[in-house]
N, C-alpha and C. Protein backbone atom coordinates (compact mmCIF):
# COMPACT_ATOMS: atom_id res chain seq x y z
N UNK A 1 0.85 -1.17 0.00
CA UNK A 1 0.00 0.00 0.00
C UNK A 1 0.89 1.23 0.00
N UNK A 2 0.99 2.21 -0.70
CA UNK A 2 1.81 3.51 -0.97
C UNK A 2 1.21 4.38 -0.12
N UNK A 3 2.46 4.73 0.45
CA UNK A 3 2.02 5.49 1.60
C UNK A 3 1.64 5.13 2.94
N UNK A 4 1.98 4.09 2.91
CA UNK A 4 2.64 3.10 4.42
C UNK A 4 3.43 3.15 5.03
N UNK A 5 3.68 2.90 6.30
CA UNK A 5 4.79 3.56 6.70
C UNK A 5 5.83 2.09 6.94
N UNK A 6 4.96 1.11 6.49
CA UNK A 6 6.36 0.60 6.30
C UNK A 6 6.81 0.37 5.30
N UNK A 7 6.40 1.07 4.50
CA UNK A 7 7.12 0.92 2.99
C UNK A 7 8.36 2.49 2.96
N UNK A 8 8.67 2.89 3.97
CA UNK A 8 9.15 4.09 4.06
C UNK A 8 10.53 3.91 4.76
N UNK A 9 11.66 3.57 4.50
CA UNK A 9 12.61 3.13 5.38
C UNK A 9 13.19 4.25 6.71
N UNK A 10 13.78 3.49 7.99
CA UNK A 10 13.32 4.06 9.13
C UNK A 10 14.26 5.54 9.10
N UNK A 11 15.31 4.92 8.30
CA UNK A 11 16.63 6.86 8.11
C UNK A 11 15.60 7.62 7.86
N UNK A 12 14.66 7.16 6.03
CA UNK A 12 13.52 8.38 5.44
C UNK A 12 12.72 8.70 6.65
N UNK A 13 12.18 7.93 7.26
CA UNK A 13 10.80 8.50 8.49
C UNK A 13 11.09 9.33 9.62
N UNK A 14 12.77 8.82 10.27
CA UNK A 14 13.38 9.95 10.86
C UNK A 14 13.48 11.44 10.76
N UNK A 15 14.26 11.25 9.37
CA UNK A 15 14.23 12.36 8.66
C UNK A 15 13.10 13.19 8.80
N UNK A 16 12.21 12.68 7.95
CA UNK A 16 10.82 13.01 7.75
C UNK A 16 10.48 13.93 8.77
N UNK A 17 10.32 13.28 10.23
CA UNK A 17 9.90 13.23 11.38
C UNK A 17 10.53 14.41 11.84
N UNK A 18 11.55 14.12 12.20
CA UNK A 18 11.94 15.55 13.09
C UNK A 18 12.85 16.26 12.49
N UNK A 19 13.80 15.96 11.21
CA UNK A 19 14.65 16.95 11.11
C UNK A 19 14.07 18.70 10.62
N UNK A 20 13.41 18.28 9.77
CA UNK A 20 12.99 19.86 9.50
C UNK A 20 11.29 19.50 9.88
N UNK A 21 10.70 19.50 11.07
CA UNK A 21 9.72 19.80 11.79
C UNK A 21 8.58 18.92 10.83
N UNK A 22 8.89 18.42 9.97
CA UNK A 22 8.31 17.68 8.70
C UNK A 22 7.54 16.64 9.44
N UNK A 23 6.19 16.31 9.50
CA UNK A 23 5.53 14.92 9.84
C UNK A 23 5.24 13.85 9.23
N UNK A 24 4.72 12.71 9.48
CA UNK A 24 3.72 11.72 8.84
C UNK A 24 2.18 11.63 9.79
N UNK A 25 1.40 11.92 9.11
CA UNK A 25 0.14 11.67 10.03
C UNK A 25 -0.74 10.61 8.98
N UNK A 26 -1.22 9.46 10.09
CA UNK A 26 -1.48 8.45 9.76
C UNK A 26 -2.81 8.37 10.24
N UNK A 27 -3.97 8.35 8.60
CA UNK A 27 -5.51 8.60 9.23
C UNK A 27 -5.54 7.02 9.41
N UNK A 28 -6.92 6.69 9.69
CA UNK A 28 -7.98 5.86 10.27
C UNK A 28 -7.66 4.11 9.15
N UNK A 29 -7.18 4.07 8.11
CA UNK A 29 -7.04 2.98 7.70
C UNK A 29 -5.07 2.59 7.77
N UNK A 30 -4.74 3.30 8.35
CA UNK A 30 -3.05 3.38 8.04
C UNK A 30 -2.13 3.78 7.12
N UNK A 31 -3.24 4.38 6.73
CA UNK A 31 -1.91 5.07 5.60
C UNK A 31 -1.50 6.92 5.80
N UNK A 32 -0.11 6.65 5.65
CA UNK A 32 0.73 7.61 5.91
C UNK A 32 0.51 9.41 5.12
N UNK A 33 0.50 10.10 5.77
CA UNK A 33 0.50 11.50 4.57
C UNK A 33 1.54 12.63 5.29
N UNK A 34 2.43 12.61 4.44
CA UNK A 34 3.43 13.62 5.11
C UNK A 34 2.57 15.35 5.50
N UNK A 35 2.96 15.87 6.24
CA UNK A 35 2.58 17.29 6.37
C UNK A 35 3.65 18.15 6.21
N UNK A 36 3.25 19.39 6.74
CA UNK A 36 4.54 20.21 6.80
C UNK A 36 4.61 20.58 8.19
N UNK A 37 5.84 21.13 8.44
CA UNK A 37 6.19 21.90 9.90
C UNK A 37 5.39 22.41 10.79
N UNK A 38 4.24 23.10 9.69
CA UNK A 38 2.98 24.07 10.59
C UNK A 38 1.94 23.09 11.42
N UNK A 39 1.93 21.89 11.05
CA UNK A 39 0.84 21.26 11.95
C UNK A 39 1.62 20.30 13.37
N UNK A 40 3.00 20.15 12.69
CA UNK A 40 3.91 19.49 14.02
C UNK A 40 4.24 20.80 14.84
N UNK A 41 4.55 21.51 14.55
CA UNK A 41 4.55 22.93 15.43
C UNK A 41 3.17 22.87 16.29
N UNK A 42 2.12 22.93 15.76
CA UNK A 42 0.96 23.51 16.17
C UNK A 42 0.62 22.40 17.32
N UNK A 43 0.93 21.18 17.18
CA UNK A 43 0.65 20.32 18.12
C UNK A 43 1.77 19.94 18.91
N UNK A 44 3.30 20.58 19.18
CA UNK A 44 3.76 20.69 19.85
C UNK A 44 3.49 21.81 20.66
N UNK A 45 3.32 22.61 19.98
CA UNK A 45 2.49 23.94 21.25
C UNK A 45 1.26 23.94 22.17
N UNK A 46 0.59 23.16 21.22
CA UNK A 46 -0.52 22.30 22.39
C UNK A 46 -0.20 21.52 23.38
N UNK A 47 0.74 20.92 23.01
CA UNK A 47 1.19 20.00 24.24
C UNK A 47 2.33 20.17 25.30
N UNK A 48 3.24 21.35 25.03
CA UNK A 48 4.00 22.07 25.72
C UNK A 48 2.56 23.05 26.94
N UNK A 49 1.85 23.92 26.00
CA UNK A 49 0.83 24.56 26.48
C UNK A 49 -0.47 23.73 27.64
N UNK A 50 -0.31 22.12 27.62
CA UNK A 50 -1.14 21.29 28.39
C UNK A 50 0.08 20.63 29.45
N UNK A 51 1.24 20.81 28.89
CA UNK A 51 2.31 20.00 30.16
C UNK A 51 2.20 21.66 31.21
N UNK A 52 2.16 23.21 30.74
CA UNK A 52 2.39 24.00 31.36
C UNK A 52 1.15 24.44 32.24
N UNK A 53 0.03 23.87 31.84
CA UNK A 53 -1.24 24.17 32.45
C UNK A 53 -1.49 23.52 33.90
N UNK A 54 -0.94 22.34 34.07
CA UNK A 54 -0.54 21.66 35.41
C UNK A 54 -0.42 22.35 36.66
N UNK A 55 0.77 23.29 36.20
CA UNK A 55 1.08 23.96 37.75
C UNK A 55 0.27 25.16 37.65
N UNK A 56 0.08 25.87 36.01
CA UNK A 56 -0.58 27.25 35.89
C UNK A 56 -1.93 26.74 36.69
N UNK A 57 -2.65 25.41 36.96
CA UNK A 57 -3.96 25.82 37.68
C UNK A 57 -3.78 26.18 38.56
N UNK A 58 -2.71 26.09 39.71
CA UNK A 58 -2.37 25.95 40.99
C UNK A 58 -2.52 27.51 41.23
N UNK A 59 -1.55 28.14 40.18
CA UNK A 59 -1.39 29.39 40.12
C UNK A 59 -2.41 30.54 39.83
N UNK A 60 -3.55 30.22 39.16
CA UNK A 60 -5.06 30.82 38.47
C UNK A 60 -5.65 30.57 40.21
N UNK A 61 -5.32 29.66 40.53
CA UNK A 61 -6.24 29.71 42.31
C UNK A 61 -5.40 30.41 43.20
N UNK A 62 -4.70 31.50 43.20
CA UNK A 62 -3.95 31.85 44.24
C UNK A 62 -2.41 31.43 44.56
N UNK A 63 -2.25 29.91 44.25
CA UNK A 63 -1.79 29.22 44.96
C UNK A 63 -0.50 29.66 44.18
N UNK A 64 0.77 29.45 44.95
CA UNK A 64 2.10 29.34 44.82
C UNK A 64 3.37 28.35 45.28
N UNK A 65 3.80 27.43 44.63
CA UNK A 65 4.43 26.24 45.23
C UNK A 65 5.93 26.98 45.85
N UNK A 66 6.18 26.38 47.21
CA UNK A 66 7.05 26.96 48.13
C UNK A 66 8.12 26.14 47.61
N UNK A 67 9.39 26.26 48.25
CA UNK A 67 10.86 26.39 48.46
C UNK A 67 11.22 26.36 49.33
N UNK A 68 12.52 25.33 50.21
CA UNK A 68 12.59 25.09 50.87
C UNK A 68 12.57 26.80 52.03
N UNK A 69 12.76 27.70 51.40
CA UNK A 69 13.08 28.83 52.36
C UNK A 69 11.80 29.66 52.32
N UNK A 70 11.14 29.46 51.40
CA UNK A 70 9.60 29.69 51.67
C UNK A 70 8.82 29.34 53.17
N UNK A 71 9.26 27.71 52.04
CA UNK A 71 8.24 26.53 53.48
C UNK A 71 8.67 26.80 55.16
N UNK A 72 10.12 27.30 55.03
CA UNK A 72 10.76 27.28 56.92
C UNK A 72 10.02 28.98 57.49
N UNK A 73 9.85 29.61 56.54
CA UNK A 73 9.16 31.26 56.33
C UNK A 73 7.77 31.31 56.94
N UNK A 74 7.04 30.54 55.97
CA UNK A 74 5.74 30.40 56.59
C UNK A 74 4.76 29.40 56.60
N UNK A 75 5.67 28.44 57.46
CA UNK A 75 4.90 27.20 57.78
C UNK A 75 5.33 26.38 58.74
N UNK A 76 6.98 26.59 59.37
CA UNK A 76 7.62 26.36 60.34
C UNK A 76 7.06 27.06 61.28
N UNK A 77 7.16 26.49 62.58
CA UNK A 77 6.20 27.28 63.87
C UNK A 77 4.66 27.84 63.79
N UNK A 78 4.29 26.95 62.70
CA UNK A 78 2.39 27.33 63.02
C UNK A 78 2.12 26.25 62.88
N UNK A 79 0.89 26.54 63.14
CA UNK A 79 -0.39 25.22 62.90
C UNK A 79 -1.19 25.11 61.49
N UNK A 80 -0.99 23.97 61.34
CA UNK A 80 -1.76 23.51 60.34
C UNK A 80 -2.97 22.61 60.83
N UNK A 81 -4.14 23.39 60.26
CA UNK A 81 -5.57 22.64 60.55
C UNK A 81 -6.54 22.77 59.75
N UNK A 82 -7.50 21.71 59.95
CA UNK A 82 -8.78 21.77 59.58
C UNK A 82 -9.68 22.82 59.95
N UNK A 83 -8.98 23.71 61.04
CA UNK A 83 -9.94 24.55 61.66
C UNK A 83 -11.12 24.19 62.72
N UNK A 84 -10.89 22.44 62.82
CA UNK A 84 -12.40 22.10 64.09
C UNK A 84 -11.56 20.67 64.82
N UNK A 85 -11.08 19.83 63.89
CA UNK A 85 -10.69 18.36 64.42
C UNK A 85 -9.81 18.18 64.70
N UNK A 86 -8.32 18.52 63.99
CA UNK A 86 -6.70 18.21 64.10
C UNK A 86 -6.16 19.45 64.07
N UNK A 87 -4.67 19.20 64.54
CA UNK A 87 -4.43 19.94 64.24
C UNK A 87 -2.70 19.89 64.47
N UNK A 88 -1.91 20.28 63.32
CA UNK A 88 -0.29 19.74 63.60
C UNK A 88 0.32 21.15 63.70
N UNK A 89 1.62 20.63 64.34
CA UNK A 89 2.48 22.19 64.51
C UNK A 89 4.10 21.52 64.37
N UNK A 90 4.48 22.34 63.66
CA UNK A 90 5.52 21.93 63.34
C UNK A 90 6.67 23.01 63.97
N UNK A 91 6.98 22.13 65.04
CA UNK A 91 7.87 22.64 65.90
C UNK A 91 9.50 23.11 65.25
N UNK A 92 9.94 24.52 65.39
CA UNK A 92 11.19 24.94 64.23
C UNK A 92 12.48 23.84 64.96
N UNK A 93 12.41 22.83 65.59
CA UNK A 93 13.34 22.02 66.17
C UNK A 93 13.29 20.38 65.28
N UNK A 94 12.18 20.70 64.58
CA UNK A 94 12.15 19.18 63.77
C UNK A 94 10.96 18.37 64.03
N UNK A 95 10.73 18.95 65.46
CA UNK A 95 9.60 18.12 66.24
C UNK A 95 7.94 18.13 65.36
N UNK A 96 7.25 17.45 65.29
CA UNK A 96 5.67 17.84 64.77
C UNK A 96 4.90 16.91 66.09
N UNK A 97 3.77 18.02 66.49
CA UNK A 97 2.99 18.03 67.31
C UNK A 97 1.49 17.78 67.05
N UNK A 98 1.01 16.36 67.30
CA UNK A 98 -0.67 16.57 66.34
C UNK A 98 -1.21 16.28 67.26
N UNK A 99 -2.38 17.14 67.28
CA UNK A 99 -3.72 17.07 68.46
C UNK A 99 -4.74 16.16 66.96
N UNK A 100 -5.52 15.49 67.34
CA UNK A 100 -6.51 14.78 66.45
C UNK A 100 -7.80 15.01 67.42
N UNK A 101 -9.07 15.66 67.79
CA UNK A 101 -10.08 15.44 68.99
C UNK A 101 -9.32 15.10 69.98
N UNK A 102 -8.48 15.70 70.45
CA UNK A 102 -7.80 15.47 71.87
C UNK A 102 -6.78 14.38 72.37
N UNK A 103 -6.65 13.23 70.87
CA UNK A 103 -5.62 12.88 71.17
C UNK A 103 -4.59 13.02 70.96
N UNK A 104 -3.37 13.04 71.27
CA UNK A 104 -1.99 13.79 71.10
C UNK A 104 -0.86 12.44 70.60
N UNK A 105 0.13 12.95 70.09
CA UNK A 105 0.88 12.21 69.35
C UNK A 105 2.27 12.93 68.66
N UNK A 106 3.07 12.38 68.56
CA UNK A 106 4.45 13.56 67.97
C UNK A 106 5.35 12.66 66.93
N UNK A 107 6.01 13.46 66.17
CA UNK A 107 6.55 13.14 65.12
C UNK A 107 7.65 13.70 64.98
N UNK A 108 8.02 13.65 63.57
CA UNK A 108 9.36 14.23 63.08
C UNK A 108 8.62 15.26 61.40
N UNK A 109 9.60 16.10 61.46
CA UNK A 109 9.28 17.10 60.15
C UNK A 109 10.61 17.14 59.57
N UNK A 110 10.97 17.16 58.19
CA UNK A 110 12.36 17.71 57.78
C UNK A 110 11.99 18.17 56.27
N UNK A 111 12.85 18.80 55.70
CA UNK A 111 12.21 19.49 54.04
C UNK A 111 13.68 18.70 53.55
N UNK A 112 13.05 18.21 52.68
CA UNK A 112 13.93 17.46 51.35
C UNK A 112 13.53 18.12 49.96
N UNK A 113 14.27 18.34 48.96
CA UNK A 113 14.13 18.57 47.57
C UNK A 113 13.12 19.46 47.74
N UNK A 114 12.72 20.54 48.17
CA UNK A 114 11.74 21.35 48.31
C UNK A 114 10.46 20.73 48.81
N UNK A 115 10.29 19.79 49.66
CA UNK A 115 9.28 19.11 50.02
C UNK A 115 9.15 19.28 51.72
N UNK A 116 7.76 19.04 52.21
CA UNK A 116 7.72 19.05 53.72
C UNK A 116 7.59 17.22 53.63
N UNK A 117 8.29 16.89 54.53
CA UNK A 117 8.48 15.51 54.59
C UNK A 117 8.03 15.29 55.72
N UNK A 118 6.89 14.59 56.87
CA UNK A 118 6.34 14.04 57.89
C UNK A 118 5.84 12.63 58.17
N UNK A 119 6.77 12.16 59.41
CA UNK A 119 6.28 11.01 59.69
C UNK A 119 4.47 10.82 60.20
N UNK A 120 4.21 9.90 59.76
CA UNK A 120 2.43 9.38 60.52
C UNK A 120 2.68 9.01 61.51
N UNK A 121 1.76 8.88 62.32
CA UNK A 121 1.80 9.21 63.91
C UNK A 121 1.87 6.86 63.99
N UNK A 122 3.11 6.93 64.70
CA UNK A 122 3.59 5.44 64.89
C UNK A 122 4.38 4.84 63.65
N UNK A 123 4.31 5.71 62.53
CA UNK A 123 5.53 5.41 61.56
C UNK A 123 6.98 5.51 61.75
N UNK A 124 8.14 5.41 61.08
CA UNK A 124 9.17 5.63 61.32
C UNK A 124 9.79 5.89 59.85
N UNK A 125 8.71 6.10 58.88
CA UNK A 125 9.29 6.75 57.70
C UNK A 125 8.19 8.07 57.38
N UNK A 126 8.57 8.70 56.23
CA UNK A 126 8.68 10.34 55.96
C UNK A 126 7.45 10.39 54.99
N UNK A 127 6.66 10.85 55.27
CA UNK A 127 5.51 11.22 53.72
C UNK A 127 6.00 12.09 53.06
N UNK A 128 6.55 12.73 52.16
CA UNK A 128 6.79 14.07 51.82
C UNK A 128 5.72 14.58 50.39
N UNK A 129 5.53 15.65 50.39
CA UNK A 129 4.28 16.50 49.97
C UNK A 129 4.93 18.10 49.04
N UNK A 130 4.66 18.43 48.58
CA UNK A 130 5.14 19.73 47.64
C UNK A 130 4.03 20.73 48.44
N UNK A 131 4.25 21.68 48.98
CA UNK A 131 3.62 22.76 49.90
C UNK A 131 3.46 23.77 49.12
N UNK A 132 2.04 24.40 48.27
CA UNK A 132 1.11 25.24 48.16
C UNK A 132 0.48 26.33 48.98
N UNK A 133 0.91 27.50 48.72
CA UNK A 133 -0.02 28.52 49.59
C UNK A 133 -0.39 29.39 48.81
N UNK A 134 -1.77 29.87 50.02
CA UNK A 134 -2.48 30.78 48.91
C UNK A 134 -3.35 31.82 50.41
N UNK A 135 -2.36 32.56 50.32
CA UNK A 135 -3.16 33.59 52.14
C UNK A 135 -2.98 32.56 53.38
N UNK A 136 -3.62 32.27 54.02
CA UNK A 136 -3.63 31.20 55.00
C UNK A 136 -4.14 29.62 54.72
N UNK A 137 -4.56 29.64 53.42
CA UNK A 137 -4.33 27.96 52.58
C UNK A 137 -3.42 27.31 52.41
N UNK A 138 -3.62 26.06 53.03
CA UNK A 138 -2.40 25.33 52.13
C UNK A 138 -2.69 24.13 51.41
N UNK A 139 -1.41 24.01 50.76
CA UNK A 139 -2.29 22.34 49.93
C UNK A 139 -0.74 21.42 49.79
N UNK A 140 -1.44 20.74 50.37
CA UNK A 140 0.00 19.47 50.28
C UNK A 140 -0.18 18.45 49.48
N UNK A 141 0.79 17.88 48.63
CA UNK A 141 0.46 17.45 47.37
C UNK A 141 1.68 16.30 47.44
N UNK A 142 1.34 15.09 47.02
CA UNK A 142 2.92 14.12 47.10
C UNK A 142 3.21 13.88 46.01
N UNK A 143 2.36 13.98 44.93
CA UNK A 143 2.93 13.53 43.50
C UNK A 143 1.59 14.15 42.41
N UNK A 144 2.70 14.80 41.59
CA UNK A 144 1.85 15.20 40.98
C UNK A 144 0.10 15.27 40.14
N UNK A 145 -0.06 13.68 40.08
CA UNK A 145 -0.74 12.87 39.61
C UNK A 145 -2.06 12.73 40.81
N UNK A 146 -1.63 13.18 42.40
CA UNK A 146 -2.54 12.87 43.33
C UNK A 146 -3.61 13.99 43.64
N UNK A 147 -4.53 13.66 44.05
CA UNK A 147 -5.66 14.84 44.80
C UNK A 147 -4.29 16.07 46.32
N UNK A 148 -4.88 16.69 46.41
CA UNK A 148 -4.56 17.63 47.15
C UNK A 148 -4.51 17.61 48.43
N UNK A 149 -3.92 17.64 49.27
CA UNK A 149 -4.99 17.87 50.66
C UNK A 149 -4.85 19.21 51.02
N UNK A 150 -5.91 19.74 51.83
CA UNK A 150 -6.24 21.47 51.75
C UNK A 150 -6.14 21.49 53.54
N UNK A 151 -5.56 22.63 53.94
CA UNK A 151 -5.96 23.27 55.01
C UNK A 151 -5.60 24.41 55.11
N UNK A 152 -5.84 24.83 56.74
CA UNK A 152 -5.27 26.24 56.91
C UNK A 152 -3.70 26.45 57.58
N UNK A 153 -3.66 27.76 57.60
CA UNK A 153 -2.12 27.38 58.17
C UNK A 153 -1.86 29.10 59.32
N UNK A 154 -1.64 28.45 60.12
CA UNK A 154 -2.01 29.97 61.10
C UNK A 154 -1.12 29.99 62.29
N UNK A 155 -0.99 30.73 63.04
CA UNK A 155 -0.13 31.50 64.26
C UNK A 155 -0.58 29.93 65.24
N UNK A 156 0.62 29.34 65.81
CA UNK A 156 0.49 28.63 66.92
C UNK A 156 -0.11 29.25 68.25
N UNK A 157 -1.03 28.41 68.37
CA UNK A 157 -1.78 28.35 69.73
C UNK A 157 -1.35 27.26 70.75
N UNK A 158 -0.54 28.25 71.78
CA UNK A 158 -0.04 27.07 72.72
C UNK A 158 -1.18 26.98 73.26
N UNK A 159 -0.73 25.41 73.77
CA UNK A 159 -1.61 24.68 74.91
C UNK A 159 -1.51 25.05 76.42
């Protein structure tokens, strides 16, 4: 069939392919039709423009992803809460302090690769999370691919 791509040897399709922005787009029965530059352009900009939209949502909501000298700025020595049920404090010594409805429990905090890293209460390894703020919001995030978790983040209230 002319205009197959395997009738096209793999140097020609290379070529084809990326040296001068040149495509093959292959409709619905398999056969091959070269384009020009303007439509491999156009759908590399779409897809540069959808890899960049990722963090731009974060950013359209307020939100701004911290740094390790951010995160020790304003999020070391407060509380992070729900505002009614829990509530953690991350002590500037390493220590993390969680009230849950009154029961108490302590941990460890440390920032790796720009991350807040926290043990679970009876663990002995590190969750770490990418730290979002937006005013007194925060959003802790472990991988890009995951849901969010949201709270507030405010002036420690000793006990």
């Amino acid at each position: 069939m002319e205009g197959d791509l395997a009738s096209i040897p793999s140097t020609e399709l290379h070529r084809k392919s990326w040296s001068s922005f040149d495509a093959l787009v292959v409709d619905r029965r398999g056969v091959s039709h070269p384009t020009t530059g303007r439509l491999t352009f156009a759908v590399l900009s779409l897809v540069l423009a959808a890899l960049a939209y990722g963090s731009a949502a974060y950013a359209q909501d307020g939100f701004e992803l911290l740094g390790e000298k951010e995160i020790r700025a304003r999020v070391v020595g407060k509380d992070i809460s729900d505002s009614y049920r829990w509530v953690t404090y991350l002590r500037p010594d390493g220590a993390l302090l969680i009230d849950k409805a009154g029961r108490k429990w302590t941990g460890i905090w440390k920032i790796r690769n720009n991350k807040l890293c926290m043990s679970s209460p009876g663990g002995k390894s590190l969750d770490c999370n990418e730290v979002w703020i937006s005013g007194e919001n925060i959003r802790l995030r472990a991988r890009k691919d995951e849901e969010t978790f949201d709270a507030v983040v405010g002036k420690h209230k000793a006990d």
